[in-house]
PDB file of N, CA and C in Angstrom:
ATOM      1  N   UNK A   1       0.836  -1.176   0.000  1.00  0.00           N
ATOM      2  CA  UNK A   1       0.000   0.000   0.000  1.00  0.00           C
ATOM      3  C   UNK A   1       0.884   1.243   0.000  1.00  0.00           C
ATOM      4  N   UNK A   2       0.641   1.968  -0.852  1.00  0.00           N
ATOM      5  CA  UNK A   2       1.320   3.214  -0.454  1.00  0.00           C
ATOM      6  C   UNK A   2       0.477   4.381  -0.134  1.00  0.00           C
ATOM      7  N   UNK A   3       1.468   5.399   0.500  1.00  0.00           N
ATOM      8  CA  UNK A   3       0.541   6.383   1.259  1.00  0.00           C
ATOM      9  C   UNK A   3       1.299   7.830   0.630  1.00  0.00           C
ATOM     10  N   UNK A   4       0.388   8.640   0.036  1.00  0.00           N
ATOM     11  CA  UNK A   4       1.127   9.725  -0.242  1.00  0.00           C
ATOM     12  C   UNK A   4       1.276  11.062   0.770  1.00  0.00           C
ATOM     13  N   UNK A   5       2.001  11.579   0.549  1.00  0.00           N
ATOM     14  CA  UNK A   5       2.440  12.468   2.425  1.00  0.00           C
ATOM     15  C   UNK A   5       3.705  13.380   1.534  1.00  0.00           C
ATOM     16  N   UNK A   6       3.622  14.909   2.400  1.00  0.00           N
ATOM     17  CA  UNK A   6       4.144  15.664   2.059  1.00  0.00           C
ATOM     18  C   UNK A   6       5.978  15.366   3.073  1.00  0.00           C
ATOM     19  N   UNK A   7       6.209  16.480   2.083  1.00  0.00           N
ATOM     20  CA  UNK A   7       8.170  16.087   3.218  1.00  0.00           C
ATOM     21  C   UNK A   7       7.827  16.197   4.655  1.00  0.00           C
ATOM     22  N   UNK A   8       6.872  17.487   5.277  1.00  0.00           N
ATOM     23  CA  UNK A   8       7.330  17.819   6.363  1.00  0.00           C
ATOM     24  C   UNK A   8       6.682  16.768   7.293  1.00  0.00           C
ATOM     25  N   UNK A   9       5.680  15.908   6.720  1.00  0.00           N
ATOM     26  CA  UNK A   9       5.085  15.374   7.307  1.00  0.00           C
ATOM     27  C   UNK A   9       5.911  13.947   7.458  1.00  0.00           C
ATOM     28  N   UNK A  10       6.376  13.696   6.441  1.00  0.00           N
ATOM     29  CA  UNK A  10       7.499  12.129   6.414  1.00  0.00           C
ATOM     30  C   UNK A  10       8.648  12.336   6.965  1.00  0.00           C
ATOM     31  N   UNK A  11       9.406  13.783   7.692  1.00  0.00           N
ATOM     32  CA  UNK A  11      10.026  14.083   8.299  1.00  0.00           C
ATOM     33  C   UNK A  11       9.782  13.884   9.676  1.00  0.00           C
ATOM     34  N   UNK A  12       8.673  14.379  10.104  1.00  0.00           N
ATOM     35  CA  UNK A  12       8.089  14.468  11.823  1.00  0.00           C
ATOM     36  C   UNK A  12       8.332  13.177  12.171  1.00  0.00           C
ATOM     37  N   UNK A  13       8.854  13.237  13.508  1.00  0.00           N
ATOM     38  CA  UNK A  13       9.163  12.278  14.196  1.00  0.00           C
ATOM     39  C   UNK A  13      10.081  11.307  13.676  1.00  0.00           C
ATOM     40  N   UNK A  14      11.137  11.420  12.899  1.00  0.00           N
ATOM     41  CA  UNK A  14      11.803  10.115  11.716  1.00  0.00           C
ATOM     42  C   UNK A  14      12.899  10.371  12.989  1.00  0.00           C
ATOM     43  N   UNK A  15      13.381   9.379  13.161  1.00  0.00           N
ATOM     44  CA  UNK A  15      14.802   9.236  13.907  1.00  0.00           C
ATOM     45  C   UNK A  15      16.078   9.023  13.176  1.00  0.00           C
ATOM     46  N   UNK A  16      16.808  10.141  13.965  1.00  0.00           N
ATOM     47  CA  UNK A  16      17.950  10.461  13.334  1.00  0.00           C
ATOM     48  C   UNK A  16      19.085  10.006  14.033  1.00  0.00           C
ATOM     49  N   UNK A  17      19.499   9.361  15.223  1.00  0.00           N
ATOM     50  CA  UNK A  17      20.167   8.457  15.693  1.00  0.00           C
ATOM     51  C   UNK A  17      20.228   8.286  16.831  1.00  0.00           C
ATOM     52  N   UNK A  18      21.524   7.500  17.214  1.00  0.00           N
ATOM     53  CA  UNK A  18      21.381   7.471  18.947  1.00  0.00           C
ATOM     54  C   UNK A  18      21.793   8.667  19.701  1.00  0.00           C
ATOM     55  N   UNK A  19      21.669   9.060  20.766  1.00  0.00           N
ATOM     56  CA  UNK A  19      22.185  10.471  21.478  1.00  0.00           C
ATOM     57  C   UNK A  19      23.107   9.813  22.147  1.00  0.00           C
ATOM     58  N   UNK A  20      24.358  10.734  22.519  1.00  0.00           N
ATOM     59  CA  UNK A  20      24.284  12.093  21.664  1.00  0.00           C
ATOM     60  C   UNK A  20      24.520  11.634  20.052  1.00  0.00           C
ATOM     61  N   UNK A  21      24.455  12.382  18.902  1.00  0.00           N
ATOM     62  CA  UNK A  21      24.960  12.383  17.749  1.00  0.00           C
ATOM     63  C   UNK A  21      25.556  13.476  17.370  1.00  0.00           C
ATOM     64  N   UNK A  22      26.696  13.343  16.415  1.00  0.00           N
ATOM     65  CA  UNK A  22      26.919  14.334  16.017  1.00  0.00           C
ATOM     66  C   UNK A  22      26.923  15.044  14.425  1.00  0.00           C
ATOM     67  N   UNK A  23      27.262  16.732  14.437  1.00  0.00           N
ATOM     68  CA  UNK A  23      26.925  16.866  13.631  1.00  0.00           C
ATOM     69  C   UNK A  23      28.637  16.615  11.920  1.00  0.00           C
ATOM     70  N   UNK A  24      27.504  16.137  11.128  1.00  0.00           N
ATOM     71  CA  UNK A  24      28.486  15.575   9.986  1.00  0.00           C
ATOM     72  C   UNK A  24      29.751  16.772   9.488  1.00  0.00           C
ATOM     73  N   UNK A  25      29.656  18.205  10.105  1.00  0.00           N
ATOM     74  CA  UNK A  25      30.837  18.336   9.169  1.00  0.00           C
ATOM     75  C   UNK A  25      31.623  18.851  10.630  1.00  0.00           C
ATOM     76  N   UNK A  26      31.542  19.551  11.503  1.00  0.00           N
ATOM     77  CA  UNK A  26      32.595  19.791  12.331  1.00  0.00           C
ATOM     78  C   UNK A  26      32.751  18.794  13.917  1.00  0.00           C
ATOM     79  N   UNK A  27      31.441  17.923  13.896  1.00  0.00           N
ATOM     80  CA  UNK A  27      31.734  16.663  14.619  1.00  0.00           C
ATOM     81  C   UNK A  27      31.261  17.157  16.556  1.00  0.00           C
ATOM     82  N   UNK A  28      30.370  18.323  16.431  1.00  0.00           N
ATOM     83  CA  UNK A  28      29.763  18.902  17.405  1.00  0.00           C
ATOM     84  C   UNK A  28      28.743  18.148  18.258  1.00  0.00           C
ATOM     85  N   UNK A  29      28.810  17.736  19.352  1.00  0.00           N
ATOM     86  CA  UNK A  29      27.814  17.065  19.717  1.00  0.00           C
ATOM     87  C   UNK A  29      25.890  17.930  19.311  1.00  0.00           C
ATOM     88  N   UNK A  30      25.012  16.794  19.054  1.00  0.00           N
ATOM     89  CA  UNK A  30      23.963  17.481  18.902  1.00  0.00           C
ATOM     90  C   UNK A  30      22.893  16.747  19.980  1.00  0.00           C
ATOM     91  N   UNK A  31      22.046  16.802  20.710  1.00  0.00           N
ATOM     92  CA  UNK A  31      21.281  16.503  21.814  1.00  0.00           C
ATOM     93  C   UNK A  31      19.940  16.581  21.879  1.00  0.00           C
ATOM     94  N   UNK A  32      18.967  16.483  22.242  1.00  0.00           N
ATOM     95  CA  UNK A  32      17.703  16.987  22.207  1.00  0.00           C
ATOM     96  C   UNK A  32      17.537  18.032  22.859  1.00  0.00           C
ATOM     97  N   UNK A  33      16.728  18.885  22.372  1.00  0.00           N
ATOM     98  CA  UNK A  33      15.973  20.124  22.260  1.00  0.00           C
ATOM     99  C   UNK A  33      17.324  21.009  21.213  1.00  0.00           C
ATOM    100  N   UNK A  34      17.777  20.749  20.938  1.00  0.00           N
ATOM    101  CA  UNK A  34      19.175  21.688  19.651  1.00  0.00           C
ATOM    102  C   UNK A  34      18.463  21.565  18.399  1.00  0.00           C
ATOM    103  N   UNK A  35      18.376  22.712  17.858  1.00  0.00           N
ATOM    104  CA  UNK A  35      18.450  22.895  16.292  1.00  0.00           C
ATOM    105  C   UNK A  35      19.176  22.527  15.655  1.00  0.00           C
ATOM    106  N   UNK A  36      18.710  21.855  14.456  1.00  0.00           N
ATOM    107  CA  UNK A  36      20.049  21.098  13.604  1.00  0.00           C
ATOM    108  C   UNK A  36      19.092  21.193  11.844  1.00  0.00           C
ATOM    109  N   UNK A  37      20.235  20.954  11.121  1.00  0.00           N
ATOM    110  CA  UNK A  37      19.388  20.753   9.727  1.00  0.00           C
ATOM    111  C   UNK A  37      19.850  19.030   9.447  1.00  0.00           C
ATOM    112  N   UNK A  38      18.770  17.999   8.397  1.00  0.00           N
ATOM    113  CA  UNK A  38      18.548  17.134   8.499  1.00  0.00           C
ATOM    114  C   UNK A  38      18.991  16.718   6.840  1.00  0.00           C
ATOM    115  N   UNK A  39      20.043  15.983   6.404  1.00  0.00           N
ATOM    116  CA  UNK A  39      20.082  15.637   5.102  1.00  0.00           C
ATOM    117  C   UNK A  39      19.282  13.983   4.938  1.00  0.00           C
ATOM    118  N   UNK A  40      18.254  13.812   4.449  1.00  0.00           N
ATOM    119  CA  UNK A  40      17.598  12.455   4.060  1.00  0.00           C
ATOM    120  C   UNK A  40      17.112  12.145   2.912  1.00  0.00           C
ATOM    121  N   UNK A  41      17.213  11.126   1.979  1.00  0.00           N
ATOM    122  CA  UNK A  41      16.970  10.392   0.821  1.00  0.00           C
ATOM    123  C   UNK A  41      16.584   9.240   0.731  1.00  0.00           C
ATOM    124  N   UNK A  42      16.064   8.863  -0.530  1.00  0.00           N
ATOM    125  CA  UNK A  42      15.289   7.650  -0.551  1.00  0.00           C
ATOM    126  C   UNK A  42      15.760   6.890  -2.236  1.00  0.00           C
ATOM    127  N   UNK A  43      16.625   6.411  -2.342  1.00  0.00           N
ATOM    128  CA  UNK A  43      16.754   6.142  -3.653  1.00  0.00           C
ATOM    129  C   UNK A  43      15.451   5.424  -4.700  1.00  0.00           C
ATOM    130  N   UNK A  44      15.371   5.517  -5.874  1.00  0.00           N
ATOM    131  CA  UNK A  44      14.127   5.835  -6.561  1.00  0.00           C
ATOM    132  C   UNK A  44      13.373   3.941  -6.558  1.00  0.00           C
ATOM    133  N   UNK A  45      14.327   3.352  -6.443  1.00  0.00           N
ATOM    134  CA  UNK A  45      14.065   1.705  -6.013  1.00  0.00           C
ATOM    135  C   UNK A  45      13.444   1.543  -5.001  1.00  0.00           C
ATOM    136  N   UNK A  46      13.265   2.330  -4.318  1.00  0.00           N
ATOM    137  CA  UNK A  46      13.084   1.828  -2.587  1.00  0.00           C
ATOM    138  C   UNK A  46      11.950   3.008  -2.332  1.00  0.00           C
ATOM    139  N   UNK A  47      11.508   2.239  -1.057  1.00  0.00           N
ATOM    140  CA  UNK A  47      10.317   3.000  -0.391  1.00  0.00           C
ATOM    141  C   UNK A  47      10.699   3.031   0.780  1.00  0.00           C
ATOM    142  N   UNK A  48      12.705   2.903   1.040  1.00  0.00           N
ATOM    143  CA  UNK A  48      12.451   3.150   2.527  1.00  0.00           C
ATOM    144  C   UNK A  48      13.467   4.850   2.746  1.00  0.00           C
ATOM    145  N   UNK A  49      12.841   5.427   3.254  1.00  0.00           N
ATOM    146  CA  UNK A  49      14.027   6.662   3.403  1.00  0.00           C
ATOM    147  C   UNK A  49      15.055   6.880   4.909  1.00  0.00           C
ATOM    148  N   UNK A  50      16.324   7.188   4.338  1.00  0.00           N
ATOM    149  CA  UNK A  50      16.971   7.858   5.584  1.00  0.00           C
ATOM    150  C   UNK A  50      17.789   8.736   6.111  1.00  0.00           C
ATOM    151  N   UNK A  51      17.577   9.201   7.263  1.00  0.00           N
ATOM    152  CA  UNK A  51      18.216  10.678   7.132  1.00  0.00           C
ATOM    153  C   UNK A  51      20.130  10.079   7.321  1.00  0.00           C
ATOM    154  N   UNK A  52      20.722  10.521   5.943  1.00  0.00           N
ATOM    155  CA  UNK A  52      22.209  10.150   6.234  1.00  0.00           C
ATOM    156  C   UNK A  52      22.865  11.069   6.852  1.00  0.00           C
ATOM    157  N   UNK A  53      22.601  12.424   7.302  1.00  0.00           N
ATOM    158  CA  UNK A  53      23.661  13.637   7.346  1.00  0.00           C
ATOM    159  C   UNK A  53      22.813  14.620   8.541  1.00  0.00           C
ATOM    160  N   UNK A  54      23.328  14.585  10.027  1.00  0.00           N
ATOM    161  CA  UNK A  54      22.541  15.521  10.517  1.00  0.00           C
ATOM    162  C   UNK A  54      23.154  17.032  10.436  1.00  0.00           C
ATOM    163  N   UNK A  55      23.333  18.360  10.502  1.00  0.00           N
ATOM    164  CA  UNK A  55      24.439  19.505  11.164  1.00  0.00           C
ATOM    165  C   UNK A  55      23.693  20.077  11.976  1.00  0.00           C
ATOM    166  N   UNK A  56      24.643  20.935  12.547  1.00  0.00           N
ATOM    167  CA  UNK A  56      24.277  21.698  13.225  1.00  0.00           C
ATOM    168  C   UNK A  56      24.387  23.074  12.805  1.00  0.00           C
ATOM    169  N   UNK A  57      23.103  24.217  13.605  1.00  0.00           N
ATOM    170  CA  UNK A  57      22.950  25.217  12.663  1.00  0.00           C
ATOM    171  C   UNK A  57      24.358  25.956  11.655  1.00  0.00           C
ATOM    172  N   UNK A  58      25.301  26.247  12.486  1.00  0.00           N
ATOM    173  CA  UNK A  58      26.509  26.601  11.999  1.00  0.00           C
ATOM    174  C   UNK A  58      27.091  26.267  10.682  1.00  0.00           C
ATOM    175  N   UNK A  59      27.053  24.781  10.283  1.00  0.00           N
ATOM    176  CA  UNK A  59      27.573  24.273   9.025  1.00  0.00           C
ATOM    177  C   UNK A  59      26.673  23.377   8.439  1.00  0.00           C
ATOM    178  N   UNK A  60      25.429  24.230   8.350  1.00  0.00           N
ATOM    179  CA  UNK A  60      24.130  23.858   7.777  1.00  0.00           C
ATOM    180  C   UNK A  60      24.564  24.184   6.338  1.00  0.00           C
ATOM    181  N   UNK A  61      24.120  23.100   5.443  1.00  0.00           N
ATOM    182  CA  UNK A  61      24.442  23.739   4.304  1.00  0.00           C
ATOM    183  C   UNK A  61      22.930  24.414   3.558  1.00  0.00           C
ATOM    184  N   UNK A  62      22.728  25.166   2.706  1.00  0.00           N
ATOM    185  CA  UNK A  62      21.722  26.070   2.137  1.00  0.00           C
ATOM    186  C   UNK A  62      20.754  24.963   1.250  1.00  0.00           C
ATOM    187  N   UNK A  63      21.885  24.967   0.081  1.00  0.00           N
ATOM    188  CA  UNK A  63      21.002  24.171  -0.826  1.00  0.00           C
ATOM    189  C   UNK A  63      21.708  22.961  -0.895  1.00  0.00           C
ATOM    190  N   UNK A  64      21.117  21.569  -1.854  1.00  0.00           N
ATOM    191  CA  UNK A  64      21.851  20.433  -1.835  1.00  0.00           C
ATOM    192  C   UNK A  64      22.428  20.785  -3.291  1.00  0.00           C
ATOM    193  N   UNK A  65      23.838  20.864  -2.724  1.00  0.00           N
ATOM    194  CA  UNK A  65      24.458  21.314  -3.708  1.00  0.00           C
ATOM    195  C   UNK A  65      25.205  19.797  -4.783  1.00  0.00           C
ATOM    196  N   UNK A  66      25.293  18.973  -4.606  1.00  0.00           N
ATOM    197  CA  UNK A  66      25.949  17.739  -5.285  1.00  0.00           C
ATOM    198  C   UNK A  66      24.328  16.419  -5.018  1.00  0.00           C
ATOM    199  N   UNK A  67      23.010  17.170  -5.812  1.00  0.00           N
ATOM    200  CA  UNK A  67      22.349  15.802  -6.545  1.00  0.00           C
ATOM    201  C   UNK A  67      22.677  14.240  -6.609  1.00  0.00           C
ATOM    202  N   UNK A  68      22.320  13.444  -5.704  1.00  0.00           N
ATOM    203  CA  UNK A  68      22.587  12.320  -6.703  1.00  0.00           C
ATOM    204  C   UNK A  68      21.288  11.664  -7.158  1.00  0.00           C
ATOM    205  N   UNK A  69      21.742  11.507  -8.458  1.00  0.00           N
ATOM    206  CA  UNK A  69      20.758  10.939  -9.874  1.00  0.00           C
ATOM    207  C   UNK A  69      20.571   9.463  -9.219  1.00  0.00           C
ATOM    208  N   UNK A  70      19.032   9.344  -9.197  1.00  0.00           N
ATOM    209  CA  UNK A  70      18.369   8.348  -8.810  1.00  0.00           C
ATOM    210  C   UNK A  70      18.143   8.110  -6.975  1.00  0.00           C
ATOM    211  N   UNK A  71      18.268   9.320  -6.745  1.00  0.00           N
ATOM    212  CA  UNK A  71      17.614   9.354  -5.202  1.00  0.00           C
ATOM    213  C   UNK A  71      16.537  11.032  -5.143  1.00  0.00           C
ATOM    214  N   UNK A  72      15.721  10.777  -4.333  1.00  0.00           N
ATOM    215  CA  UNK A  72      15.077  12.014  -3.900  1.00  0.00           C
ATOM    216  C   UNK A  72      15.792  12.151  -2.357  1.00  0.00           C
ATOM    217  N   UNK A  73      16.096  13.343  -2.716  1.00  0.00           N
ATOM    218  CA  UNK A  73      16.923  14.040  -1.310  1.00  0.00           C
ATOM    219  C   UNK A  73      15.940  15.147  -0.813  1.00  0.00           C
ATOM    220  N   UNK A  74      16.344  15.226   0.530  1.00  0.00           N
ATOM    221  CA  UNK A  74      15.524  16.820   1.535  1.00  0.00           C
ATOM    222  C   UNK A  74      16.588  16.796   2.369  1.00  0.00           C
ATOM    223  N   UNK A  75      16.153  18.888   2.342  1.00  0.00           N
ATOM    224  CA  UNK A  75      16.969  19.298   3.382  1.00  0.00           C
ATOM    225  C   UNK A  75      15.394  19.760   4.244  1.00  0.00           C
ATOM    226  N   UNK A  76      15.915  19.977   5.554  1.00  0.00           N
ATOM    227  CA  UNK A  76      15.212  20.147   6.277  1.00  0.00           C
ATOM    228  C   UNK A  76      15.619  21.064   7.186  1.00  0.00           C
ATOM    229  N   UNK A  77      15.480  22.178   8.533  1.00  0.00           N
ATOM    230  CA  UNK A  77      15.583  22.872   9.390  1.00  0.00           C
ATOM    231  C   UNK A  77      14.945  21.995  10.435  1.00  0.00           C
ATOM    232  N   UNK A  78      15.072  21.450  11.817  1.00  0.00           N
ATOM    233  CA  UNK A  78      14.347  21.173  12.443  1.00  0.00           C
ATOM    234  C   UNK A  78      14.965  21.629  14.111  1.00  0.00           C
ATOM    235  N   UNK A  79      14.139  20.659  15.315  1.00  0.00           N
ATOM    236  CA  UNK A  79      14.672  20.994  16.045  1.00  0.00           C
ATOM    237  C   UNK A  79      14.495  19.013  16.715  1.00  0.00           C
ATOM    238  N   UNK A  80      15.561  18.695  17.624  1.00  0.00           N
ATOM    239  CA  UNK A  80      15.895  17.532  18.190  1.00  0.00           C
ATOM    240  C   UNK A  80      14.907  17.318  19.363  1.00  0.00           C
ATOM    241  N   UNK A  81      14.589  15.847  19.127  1.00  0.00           N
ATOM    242  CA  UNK A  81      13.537  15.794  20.292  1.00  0.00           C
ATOM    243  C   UNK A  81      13.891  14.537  20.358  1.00  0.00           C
ATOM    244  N   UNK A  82      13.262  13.654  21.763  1.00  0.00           N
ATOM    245  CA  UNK A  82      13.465  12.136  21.733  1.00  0.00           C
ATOM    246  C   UNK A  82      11.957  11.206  21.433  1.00  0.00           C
ATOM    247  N   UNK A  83      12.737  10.109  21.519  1.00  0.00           N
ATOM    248  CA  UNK A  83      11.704   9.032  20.681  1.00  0.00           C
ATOM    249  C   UNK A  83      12.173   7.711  21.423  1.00  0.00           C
ATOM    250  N   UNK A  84      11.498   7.487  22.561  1.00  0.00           N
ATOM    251  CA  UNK A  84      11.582   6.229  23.165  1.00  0.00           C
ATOM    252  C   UNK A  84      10.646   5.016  22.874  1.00  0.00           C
ATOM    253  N   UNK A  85      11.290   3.975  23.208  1.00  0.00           N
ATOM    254  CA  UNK A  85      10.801   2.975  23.187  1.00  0.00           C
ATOM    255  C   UNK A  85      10.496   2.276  25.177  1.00  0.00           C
ATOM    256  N   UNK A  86       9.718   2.252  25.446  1.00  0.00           N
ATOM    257  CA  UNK A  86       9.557   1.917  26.730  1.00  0.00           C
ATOM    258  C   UNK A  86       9.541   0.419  26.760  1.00  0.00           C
ATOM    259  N   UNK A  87       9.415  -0.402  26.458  1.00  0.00           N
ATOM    260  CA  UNK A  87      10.000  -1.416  26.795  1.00  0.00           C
ATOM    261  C   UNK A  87      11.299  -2.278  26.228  1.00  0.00           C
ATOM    262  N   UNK A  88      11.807  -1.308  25.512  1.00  0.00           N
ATOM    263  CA  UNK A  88      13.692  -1.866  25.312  1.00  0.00           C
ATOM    264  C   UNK A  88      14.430  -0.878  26.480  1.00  0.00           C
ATOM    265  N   UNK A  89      13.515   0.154  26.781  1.00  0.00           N
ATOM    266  CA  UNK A  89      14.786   1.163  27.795  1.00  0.00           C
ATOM    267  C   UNK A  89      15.387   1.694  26.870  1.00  0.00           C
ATOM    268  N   UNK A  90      15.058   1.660  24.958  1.00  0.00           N
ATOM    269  CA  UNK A  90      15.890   2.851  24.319  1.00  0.00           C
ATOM    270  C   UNK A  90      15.152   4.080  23.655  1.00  0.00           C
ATOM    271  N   UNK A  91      15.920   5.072  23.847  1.00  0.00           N
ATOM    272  CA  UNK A  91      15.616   6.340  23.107  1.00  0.00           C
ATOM    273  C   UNK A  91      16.646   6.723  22.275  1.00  0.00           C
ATOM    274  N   UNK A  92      16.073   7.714  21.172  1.00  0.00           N
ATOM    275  CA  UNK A  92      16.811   8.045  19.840  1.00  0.00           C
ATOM    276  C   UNK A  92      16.628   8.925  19.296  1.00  0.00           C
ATOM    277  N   UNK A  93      16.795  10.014  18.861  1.00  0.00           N
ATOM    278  CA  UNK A  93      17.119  11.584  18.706  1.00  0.00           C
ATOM    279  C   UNK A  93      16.034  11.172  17.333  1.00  0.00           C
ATOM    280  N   UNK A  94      14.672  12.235  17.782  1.00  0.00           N
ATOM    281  CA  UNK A  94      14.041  12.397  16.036  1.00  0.00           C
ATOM    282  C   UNK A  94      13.877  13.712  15.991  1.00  0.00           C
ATOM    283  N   UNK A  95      13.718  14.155  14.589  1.00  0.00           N
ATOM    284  CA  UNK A  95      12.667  15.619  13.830  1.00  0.00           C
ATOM    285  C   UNK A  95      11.635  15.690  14.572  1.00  0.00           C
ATOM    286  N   UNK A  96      11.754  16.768  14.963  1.00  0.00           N
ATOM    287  CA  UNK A  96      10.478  17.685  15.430  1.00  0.00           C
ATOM    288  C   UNK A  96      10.702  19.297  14.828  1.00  0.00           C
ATOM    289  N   UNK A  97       9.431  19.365  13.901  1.00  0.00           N
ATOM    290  CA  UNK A  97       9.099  20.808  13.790  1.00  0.00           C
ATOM    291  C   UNK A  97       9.641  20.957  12.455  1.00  0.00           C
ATOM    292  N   UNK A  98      10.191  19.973  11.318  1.00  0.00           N
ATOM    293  CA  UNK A  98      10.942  20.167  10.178  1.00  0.00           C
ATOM    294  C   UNK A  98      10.249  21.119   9.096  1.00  0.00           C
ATOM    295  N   UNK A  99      11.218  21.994   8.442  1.00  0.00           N
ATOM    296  CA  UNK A  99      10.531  22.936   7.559  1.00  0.00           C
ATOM    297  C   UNK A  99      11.468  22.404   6.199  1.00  0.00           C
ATOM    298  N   UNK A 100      10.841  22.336   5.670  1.00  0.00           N
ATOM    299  CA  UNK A 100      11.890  22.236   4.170  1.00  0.00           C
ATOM    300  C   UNK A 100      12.488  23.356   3.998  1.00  0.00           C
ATOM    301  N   UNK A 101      14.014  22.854   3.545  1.00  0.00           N
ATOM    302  CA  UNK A 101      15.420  24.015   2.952  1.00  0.00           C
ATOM    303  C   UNK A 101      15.264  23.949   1.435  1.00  0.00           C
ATOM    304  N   UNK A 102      15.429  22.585   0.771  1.00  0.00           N
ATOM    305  CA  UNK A 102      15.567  22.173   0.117  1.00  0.00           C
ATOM    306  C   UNK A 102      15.139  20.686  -0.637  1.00  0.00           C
ATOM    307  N   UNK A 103      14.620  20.609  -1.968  1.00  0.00           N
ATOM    308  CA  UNK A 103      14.670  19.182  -2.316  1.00  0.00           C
ATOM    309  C   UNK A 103      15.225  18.924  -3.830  1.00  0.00           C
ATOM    310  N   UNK A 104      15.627  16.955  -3.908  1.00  0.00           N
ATOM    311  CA  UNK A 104      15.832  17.194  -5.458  1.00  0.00           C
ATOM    312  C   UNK A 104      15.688  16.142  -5.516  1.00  0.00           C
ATOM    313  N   UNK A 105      14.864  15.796  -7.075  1.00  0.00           N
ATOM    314  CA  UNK A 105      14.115  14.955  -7.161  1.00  0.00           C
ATOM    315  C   UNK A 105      15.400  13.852  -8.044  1.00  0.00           C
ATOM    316  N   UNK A 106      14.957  12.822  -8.097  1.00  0.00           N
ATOM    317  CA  UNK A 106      15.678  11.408  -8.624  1.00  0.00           C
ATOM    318  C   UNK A 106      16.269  11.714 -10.058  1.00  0.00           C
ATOM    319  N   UNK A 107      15.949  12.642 -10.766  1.00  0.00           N
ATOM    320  CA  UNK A 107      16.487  12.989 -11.955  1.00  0.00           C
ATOM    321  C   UNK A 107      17.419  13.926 -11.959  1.00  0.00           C
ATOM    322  N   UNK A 108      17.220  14.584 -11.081  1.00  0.00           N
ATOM    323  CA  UNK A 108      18.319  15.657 -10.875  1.00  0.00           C
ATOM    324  C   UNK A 108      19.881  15.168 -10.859  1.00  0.00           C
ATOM    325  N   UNK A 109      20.797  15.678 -11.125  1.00  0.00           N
ATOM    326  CA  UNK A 109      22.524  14.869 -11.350  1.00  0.00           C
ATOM    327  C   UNK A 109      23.328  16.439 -11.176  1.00  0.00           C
ATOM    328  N   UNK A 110      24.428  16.007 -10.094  1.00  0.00           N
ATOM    329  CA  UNK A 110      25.301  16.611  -9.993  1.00  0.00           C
ATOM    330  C   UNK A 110      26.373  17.293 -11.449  1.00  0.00           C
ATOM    331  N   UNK A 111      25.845  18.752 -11.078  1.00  0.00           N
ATOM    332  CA  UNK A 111      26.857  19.756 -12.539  1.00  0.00           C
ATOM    333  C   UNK A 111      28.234  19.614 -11.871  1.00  0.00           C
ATOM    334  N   UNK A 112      28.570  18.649 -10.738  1.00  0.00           N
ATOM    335  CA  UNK A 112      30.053  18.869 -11.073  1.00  0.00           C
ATOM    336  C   UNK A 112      30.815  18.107 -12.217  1.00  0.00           C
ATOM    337  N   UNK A 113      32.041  18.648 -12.746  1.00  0.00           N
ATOM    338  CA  UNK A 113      32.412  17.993 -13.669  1.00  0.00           C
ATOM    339  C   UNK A 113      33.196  16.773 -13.149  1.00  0.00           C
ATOM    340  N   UNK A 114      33.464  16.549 -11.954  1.00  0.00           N
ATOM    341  CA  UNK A 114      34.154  15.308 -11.462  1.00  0.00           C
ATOM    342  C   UNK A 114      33.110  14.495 -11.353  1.00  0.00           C
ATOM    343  N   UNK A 115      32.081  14.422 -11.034  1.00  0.00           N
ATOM    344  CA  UNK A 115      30.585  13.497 -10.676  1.00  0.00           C
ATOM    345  C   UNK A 115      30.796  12.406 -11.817  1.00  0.00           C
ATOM    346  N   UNK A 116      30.417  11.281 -11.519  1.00  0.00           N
ATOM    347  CA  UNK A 116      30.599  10.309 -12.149  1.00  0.00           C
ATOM    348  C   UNK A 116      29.559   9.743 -12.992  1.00  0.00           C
ATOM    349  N   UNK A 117      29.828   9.767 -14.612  1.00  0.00           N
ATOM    350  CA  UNK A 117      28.962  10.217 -15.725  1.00  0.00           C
ATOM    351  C   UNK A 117      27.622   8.877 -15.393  1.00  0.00           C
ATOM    352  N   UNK A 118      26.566   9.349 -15.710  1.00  0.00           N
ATOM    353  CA  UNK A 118      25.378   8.144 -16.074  1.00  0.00           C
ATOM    354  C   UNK A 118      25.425   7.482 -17.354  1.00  0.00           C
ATOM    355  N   UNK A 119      26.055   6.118 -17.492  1.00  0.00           N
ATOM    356  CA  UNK A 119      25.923   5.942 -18.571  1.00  0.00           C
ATOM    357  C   UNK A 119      24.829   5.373 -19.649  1.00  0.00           C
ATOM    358  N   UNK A 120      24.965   5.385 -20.769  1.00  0.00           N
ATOM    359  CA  UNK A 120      24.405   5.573 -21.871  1.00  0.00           C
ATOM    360  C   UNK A 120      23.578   4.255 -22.172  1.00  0.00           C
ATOM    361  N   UNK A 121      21.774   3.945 -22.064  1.00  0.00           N
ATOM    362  CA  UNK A 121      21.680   2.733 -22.159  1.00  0.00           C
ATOM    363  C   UNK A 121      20.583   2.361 -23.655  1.00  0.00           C
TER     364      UNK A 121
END
């Protein structure tokens, strides 16, 4: 069955890892209740998505600047909240409050000229 649903809504509540985590480019711890931006994709095969890249506001990046062809990517703004499980005793850092930055859809391909060509079928 599939269910159609907007980003901010397939964002809410998605867990983004164990706490603390940190953020992907300067390696900052991130915690619940912290603002962070959220990089997540779903390659065009699959129906499962995940957030690969959390930051923190500081080295948030703007737009998704390097596409990759054959995934739908989002950026997101959000803020860190927890997400327990009461009978394992675990909790895990999710989206709360996500606004879209950015998206790009499965066709979209990186203009760098190093990006590695799609070939010809």
């Amino acid at each position: 069955m599939k269910v159609a649903t907007t980003p901010t809504q397939l964002l809410e509540g998605f867990p983004v890892g164990p706490q603390p985590t940190a953020c992907q480019h300067c390696g900052n711890t991130l915690q619940e209740g912290d603002h962070a931006t959220v990089f997540a994709a779903r390659p065009a095969d699959s129906d499962q998505w995940a957030i690969h890249r959390p930051y923190c506001p500081t080295c948030s990046p703007n737009p998704i600047r390097h596409p990759t062809v054959g995934c739908t990517e989002l950026l997101a703004k959000c803020r860190l909240g927890t997400r327990a499980d009461l009978a394992t005793q675990q909790s895990r850092l999710a989206v709360i409050e996500p606004e879209l930055k950015d998206s790009s859809p499965p066709t979209n391909r990186a203009t760098d000229p190093r990006a590695i060509p799609v070939p010809n079928r």
